[in-house]
PDB file of N, CA and C in Angstrom:
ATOM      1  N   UNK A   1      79.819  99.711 109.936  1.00  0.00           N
ATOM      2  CA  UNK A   1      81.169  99.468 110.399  1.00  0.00           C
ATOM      3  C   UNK A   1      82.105 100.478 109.740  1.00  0.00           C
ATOM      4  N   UNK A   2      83.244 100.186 108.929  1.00  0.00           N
ATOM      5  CA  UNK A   2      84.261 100.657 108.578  1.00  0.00           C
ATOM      6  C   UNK A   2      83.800 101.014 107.088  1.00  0.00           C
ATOM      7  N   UNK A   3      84.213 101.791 106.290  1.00  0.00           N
ATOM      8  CA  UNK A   3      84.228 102.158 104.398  1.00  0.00           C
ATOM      9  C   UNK A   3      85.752 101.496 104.368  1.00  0.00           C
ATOM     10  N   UNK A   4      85.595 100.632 103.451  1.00  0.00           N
ATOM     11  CA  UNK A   4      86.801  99.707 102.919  1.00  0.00           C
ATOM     12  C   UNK A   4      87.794 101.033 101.647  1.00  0.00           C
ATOM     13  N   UNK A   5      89.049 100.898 102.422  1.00  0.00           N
ATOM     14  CA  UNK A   5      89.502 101.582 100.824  1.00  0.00           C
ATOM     15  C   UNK A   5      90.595 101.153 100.226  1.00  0.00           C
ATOM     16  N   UNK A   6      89.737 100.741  98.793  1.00  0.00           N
ATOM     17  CA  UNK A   6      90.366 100.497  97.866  1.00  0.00           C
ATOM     18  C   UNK A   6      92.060 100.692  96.865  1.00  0.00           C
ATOM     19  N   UNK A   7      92.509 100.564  96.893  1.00  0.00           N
ATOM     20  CA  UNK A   7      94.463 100.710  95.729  1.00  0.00           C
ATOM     21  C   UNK A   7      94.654 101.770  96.426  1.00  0.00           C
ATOM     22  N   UNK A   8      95.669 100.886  97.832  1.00  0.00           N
ATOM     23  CA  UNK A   8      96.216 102.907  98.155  1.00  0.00           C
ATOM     24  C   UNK A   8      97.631 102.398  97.378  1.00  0.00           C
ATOM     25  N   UNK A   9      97.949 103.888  97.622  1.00  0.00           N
ATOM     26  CA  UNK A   9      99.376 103.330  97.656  1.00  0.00           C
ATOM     27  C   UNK A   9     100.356 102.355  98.538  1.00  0.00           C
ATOM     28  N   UNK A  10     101.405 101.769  98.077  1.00  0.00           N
ATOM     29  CA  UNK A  10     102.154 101.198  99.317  1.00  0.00           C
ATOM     30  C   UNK A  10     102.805 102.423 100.776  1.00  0.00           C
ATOM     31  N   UNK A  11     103.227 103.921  99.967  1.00  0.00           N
ATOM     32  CA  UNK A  11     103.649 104.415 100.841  1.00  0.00           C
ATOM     33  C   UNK A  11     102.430 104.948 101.637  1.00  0.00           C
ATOM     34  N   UNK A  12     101.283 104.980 101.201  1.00  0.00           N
ATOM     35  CA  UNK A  12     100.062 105.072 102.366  1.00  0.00           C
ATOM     36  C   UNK A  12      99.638 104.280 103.419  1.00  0.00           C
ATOM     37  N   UNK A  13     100.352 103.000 103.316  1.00  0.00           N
ATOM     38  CA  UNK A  13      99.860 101.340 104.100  1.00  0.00           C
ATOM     39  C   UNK A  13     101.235 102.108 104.928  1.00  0.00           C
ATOM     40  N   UNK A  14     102.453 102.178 104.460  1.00  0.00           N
ATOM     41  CA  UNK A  14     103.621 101.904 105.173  1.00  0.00           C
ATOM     42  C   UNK A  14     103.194 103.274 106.427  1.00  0.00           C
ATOM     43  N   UNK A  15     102.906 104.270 106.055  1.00  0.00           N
ATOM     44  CA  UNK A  15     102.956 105.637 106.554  1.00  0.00           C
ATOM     45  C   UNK A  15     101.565 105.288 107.876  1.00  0.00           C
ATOM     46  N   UNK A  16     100.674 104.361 107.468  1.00  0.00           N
ATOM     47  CA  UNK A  16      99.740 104.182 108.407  1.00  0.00           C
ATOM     48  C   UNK A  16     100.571 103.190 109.634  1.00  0.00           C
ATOM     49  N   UNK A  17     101.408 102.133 108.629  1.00  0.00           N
ATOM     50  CA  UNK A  17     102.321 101.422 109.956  1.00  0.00           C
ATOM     51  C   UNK A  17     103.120 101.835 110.780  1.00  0.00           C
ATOM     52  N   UNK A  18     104.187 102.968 109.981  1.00  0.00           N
ATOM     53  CA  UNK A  18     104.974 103.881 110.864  1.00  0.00           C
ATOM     54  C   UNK A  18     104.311 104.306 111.710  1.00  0.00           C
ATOM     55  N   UNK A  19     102.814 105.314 111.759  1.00  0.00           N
ATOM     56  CA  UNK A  19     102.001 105.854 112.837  1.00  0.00           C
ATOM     57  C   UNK A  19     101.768 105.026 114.149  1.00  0.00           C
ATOM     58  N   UNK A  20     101.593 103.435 113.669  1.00  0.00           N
ATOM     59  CA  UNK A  20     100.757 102.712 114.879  1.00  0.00           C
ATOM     60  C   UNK A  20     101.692 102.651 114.951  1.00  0.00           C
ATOM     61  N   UNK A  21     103.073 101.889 114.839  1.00  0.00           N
ATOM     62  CA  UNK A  21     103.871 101.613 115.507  1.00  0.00           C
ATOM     63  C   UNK A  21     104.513 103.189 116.247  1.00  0.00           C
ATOM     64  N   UNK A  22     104.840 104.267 115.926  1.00  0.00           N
ATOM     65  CA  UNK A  22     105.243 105.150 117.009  1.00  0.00           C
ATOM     66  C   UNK A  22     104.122 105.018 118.156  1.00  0.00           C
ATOM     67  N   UNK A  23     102.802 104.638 117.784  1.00  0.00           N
ATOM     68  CA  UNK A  23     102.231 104.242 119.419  1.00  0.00           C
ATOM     69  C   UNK A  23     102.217 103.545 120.033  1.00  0.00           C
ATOM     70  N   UNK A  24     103.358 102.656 120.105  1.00  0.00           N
ATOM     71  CA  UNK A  24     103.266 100.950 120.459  1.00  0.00           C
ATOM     72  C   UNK A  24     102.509 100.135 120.051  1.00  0.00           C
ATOM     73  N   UNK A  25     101.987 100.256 118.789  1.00  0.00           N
ATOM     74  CA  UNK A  25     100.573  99.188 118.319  1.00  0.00           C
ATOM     75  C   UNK A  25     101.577  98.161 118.099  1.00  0.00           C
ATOM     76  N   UNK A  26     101.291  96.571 118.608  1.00  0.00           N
ATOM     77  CA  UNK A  26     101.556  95.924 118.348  1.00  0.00           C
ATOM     78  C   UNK A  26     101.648  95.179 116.565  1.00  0.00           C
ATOM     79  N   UNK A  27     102.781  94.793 115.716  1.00  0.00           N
ATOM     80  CA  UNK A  27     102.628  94.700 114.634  1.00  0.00           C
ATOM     81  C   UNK A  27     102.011  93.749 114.252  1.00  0.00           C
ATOM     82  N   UNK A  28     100.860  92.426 115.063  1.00  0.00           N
ATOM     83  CA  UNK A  28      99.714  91.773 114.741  1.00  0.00           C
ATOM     84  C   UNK A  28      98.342  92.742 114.913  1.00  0.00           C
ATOM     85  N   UNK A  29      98.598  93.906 115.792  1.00  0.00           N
ATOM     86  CA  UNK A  29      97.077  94.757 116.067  1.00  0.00           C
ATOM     87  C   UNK A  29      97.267  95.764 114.602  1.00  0.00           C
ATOM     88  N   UNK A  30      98.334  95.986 114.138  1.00  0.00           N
ATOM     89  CA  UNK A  30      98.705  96.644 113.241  1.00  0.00           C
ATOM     90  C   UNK A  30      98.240  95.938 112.089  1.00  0.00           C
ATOM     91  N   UNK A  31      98.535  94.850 111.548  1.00  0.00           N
ATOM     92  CA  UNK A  31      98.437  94.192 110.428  1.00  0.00           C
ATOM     93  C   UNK A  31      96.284  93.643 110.061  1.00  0.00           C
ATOM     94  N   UNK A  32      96.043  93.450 111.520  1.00  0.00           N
ATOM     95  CA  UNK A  32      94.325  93.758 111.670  1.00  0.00           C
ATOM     96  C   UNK A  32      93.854  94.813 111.299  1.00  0.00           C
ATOM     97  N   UNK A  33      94.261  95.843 112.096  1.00  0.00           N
ATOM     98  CA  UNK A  33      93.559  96.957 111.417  1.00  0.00           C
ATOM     99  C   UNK A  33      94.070  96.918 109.994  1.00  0.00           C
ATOM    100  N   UNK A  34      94.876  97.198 109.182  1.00  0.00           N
ATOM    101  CA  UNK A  34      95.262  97.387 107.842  1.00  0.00           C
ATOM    102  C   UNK A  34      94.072  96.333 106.860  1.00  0.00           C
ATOM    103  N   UNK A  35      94.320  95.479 107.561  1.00  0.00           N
ATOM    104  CA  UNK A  35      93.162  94.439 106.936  1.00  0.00           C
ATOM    105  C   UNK A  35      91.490  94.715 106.852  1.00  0.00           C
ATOM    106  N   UNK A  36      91.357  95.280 108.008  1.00  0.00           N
ATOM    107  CA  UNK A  36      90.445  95.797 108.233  1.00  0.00           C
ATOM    108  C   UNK A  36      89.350  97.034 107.647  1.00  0.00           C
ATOM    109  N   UNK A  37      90.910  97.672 107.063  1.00  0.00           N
ATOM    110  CA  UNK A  37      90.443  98.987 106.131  1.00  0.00           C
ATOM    111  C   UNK A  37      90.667  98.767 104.657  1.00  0.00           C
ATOM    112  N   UNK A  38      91.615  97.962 104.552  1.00  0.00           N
ATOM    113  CA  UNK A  38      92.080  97.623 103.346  1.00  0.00           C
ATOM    114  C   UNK A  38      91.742  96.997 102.625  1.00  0.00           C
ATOM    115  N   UNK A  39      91.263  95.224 103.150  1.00  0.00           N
ATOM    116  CA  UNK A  39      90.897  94.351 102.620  1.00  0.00           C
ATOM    117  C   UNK A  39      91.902  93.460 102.694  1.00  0.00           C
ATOM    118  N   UNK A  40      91.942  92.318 102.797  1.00  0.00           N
ATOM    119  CA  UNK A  40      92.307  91.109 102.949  1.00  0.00           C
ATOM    120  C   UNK A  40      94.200  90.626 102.186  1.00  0.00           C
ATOM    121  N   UNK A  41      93.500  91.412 100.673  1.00  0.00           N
ATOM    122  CA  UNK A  41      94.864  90.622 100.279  1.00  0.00           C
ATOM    123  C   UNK A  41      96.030  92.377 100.259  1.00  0.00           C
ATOM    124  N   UNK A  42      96.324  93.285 101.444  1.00  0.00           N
ATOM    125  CA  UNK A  42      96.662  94.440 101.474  1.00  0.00           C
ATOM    126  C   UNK A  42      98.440  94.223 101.513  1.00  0.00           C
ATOM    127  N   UNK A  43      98.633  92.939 102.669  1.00  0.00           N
ATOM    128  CA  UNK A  43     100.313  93.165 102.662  1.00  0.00           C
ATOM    129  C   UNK A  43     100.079  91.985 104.114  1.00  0.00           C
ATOM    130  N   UNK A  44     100.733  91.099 103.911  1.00  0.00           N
ATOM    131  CA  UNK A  44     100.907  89.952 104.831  1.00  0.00           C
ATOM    132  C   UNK A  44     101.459  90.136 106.375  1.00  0.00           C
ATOM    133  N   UNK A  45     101.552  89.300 107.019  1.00  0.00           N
ATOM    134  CA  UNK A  45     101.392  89.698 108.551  1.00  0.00           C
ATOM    135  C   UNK A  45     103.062  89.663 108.993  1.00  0.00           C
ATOM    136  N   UNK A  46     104.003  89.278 108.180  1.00  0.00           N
ATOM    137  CA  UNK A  46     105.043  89.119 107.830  1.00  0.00           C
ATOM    138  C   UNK A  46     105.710  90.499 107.377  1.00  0.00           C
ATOM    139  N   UNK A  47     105.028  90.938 106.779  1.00  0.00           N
ATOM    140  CA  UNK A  47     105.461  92.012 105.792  1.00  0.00           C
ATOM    141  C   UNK A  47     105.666  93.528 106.738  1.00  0.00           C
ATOM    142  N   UNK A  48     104.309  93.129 107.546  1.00  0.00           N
ATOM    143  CA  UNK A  48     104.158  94.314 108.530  1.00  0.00           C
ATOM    144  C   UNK A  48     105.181  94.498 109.552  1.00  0.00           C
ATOM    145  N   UNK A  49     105.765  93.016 110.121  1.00  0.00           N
ATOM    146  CA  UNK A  49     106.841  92.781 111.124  1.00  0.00           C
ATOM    147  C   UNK A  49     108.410  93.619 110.117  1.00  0.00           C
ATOM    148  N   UNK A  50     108.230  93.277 108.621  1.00  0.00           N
ATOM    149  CA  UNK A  50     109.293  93.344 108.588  1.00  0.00           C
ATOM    150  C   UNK A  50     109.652  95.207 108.058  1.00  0.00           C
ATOM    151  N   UNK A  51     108.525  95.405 108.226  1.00  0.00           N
ATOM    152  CA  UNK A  51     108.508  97.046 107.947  1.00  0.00           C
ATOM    153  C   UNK A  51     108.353  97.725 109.626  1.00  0.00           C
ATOM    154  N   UNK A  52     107.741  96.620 110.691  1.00  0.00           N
ATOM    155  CA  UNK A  52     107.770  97.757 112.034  1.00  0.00           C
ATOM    156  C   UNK A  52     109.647  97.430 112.387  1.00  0.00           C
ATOM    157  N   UNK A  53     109.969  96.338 111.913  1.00  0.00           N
ATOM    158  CA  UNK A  53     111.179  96.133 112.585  1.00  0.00           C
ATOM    159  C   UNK A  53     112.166  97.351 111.948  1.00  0.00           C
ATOM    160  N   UNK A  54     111.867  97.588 110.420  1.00  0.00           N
ATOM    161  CA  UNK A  54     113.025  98.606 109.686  1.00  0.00           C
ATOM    162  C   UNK A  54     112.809  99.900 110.305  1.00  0.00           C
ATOM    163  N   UNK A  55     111.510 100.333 111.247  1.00  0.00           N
ATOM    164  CA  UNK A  55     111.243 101.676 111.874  1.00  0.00           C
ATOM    165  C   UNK A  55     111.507 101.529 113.081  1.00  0.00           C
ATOM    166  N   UNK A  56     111.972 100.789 113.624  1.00  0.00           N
ATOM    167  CA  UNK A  56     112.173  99.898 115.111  1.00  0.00           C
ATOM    168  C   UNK A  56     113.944 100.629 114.857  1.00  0.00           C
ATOM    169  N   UNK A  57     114.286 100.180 113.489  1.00  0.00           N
ATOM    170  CA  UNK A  57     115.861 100.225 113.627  1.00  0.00           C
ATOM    171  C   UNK A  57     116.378 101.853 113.107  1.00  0.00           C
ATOM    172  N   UNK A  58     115.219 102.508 112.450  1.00  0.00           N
ATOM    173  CA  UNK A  58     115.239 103.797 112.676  1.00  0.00           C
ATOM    174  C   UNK A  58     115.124 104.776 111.401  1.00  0.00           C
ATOM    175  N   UNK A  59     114.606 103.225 110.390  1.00  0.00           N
ATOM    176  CA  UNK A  59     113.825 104.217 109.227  1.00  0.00           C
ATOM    177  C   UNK A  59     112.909 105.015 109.270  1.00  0.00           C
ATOM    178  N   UNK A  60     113.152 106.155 108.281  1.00  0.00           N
ATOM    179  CA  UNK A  60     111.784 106.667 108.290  1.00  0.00           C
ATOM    180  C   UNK A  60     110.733 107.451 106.928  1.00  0.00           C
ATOM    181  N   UNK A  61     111.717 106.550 105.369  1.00  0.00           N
ATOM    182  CA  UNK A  61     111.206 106.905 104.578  1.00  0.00           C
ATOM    183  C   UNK A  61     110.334 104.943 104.528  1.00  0.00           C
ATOM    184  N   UNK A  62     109.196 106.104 104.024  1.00  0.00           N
ATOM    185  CA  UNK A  62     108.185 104.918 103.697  1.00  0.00           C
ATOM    186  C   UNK A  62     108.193 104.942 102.303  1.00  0.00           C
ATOM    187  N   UNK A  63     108.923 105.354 101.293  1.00  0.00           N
ATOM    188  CA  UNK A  63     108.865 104.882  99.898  1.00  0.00           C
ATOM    189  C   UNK A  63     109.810 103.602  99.499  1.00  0.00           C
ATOM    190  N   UNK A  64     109.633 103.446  98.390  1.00  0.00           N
ATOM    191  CA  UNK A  64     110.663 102.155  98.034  1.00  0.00           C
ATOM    192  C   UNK A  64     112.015 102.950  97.802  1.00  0.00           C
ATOM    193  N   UNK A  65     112.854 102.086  98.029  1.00  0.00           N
ATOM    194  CA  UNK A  65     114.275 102.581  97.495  1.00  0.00           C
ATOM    195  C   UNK A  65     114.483 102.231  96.223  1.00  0.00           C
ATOM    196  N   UNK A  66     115.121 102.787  95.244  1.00  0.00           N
ATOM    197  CA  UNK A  66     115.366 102.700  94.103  1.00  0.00           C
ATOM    198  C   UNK A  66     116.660 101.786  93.806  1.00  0.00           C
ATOM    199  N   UNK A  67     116.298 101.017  92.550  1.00  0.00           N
ATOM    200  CA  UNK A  67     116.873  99.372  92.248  1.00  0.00           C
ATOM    201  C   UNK A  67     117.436  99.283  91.305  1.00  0.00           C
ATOM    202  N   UNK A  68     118.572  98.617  91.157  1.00  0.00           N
ATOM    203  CA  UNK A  68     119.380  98.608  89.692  1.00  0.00           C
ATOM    204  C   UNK A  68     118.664  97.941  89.430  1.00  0.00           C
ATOM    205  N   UNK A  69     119.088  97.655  87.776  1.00  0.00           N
ATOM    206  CA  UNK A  69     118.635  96.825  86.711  1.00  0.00           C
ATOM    207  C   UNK A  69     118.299  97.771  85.554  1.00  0.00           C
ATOM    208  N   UNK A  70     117.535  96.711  84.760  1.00  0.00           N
ATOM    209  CA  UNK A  70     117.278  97.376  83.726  1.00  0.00           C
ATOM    210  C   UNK A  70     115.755  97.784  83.307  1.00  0.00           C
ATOM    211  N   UNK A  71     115.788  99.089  82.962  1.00  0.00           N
ATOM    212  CA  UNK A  71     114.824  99.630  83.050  1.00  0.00           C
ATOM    213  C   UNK A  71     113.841  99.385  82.361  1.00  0.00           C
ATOM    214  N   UNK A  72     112.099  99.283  82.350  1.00  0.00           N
ATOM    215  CA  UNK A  72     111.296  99.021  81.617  1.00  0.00           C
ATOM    216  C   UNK A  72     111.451  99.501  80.339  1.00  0.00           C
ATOM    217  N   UNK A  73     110.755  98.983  79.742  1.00  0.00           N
ATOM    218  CA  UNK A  73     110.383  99.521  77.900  1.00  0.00           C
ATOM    219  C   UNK A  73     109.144  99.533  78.111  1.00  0.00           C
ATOM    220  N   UNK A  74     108.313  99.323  78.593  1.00  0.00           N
ATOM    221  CA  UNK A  74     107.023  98.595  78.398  1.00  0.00           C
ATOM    222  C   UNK A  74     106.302  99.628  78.672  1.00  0.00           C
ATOM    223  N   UNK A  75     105.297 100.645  77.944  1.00  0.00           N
ATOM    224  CA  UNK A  75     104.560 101.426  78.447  1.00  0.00           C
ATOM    225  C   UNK A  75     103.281 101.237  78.150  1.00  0.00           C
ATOM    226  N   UNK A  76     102.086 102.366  78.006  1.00  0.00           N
ATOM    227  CA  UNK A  76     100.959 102.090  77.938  1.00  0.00           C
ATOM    228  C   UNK A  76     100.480 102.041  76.468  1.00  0.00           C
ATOM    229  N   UNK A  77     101.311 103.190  75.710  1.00  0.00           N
ATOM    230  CA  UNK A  77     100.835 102.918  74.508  1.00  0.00           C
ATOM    231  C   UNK A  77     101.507 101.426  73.309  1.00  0.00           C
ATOM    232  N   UNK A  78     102.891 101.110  74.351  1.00  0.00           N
ATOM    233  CA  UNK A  78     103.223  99.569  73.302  1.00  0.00           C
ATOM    234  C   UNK A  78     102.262  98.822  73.942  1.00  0.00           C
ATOM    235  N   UNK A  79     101.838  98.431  74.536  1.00  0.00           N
ATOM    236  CA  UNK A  79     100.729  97.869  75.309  1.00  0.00           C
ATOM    237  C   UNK A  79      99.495  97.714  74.732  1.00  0.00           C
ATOM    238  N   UNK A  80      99.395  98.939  74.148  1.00  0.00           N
ATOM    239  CA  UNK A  80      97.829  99.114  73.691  1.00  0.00           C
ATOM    240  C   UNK A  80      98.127  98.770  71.691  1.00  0.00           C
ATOM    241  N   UNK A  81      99.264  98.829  71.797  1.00  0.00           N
ATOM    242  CA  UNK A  81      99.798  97.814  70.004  1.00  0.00           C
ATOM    243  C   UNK A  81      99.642  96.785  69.889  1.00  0.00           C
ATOM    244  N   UNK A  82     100.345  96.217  70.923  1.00  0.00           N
ATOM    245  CA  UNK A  82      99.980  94.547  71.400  1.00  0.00           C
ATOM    246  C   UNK A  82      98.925  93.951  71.530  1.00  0.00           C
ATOM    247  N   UNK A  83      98.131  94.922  71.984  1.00  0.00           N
ATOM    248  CA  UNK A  83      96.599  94.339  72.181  1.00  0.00           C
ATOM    249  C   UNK A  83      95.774  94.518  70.530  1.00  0.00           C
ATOM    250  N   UNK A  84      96.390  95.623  69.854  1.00  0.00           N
ATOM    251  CA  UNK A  84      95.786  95.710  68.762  1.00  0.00           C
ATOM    252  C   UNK A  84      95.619  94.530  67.726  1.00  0.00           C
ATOM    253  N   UNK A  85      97.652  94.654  67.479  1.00  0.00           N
ATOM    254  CA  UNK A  85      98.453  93.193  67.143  1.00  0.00           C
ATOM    255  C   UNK A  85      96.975  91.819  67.132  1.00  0.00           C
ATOM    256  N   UNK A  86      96.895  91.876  68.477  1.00  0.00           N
ATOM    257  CA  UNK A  86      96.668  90.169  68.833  1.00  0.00           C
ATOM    258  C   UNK A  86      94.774  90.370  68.448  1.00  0.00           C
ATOM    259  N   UNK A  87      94.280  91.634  68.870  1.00  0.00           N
ATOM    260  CA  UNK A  87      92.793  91.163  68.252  1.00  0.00           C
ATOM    261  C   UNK A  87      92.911  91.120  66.371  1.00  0.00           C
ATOM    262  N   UNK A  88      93.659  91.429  65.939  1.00  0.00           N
ATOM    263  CA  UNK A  88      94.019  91.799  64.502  1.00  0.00           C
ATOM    264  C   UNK A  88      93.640  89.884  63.931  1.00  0.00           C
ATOM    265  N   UNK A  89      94.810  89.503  64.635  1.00  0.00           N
ATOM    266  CA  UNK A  89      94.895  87.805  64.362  1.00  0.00           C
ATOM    267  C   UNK A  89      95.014  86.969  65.829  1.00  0.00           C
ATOM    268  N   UNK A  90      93.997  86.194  65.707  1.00  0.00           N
ATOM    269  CA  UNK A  90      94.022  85.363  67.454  1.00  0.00           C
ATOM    270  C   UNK A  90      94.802  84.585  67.233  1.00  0.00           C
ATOM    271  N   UNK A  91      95.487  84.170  66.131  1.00  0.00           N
ATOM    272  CA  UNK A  91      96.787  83.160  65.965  1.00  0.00           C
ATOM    273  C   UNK A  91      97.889  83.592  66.115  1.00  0.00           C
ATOM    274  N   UNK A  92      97.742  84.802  67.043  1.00  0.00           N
ATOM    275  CA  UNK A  92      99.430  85.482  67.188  1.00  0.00           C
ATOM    276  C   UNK A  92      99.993  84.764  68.331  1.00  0.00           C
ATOM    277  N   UNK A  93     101.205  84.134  67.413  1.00  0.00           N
ATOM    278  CA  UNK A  93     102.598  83.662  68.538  1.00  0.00           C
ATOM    279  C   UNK A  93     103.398  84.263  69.404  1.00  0.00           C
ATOM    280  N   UNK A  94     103.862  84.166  70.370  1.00  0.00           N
ATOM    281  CA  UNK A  94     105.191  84.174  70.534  1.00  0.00           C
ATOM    282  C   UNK A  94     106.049  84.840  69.731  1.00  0.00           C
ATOM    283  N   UNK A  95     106.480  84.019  69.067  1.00  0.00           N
ATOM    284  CA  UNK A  95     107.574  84.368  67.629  1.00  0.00           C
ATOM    285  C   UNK A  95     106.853  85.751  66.860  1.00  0.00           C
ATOM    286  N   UNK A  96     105.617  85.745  66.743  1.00  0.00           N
ATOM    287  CA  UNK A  96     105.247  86.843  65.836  1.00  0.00           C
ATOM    288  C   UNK A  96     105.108  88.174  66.405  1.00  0.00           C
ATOM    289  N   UNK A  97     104.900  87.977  67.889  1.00  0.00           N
ATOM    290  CA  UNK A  97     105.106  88.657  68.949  1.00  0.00           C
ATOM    291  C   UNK A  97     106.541  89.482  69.377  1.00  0.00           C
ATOM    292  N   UNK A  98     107.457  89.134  68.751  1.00  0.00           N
ATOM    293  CA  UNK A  98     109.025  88.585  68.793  1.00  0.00           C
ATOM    294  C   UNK A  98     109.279  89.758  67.879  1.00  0.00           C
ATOM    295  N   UNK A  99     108.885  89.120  66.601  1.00  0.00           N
ATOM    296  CA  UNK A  99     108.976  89.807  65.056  1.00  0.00           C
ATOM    297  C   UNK A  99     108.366  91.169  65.208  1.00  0.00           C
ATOM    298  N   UNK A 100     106.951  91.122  65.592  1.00  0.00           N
ATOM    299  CA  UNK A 100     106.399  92.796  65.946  1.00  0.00           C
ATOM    300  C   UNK A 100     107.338  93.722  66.579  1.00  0.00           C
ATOM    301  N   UNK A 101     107.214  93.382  67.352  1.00  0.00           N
ATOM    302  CA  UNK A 101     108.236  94.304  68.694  1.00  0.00           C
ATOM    303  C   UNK A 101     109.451  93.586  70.017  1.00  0.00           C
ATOM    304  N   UNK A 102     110.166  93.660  68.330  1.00  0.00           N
ATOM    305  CA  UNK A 102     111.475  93.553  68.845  1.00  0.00           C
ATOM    306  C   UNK A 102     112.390  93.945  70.132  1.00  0.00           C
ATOM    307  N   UNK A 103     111.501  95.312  70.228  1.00  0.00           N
ATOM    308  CA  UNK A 103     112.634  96.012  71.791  1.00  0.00           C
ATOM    309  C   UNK A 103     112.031  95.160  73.158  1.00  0.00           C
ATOM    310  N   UNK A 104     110.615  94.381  73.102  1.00  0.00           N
ATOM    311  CA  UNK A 104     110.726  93.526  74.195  1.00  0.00           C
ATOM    312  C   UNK A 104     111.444  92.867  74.062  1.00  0.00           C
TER     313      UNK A 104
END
C-alpha cells in the first residue's frame, strides 16, 4: 500500500491541504488521505475544514502566525539539568525544583 510518514511538519500537512484543496478535494477526502499517509492522530477532521475554509477565504501562508506572550526560557540544555537534578535525588519536589531554577 502506502509508506506511512512519520513528524512532518505542520507547514508540510497544511501545504499538502492547500494543494488538494486548489483541486476541489473535498475537505473529508482531504482529511483521509492525510490520515492515510500520516497516521491517525495527524490533525482532526475539524482542523482540516478549518484550514480549507482560511484558503477558501484567501490565505496562503501555511506557517503559524506569530503570538504574543511571553517567551520560553525553557531550552534543551536547562532541561537536561533538571533531569540531572531529579536522578541526583528521586525525592525532588516541587519546591526544590523552585529553589534550583528559579527563572522557571
Amino acid at each position: 500500500m502506502f509508506k506511512t510518514i512519520s513528524d512532518p511538519a505542520d507547514c508540510e500537512v497544511r501545504s499538502v491541504m492547500r494543494f488538494l484543496n486548489a483541486k476541489k478535494v473535498k475537505p473529508a477526502e482531504i482529511h483521509r488521505q492525510l490520515v492515510e499517509i500520516y497516521g491517525e492522530n495527524i490533525i482532526t477532521g475539524g482542523m482540516v475544514r478549518k484550514w480549507v475554509g482560511q484558503f477558501n477565504d484567501g490565505r496562503t501562508n501555511v506557517h503559524d502566525e506569530e503570538r504574543s506572550g511571553r517567551p520560553s526560557v525553557v531550552n534543551d540544555d536547562l532541561v537536561a539539568k533538571e533531569n540531572e537534578k531529579i536522578r541526583e535525588n528521586r525525592r525532588f519536589t516541587i519546591r526544590m525544583l523552585f529553589d534550583e531554577f528559579p527563572q522557571i
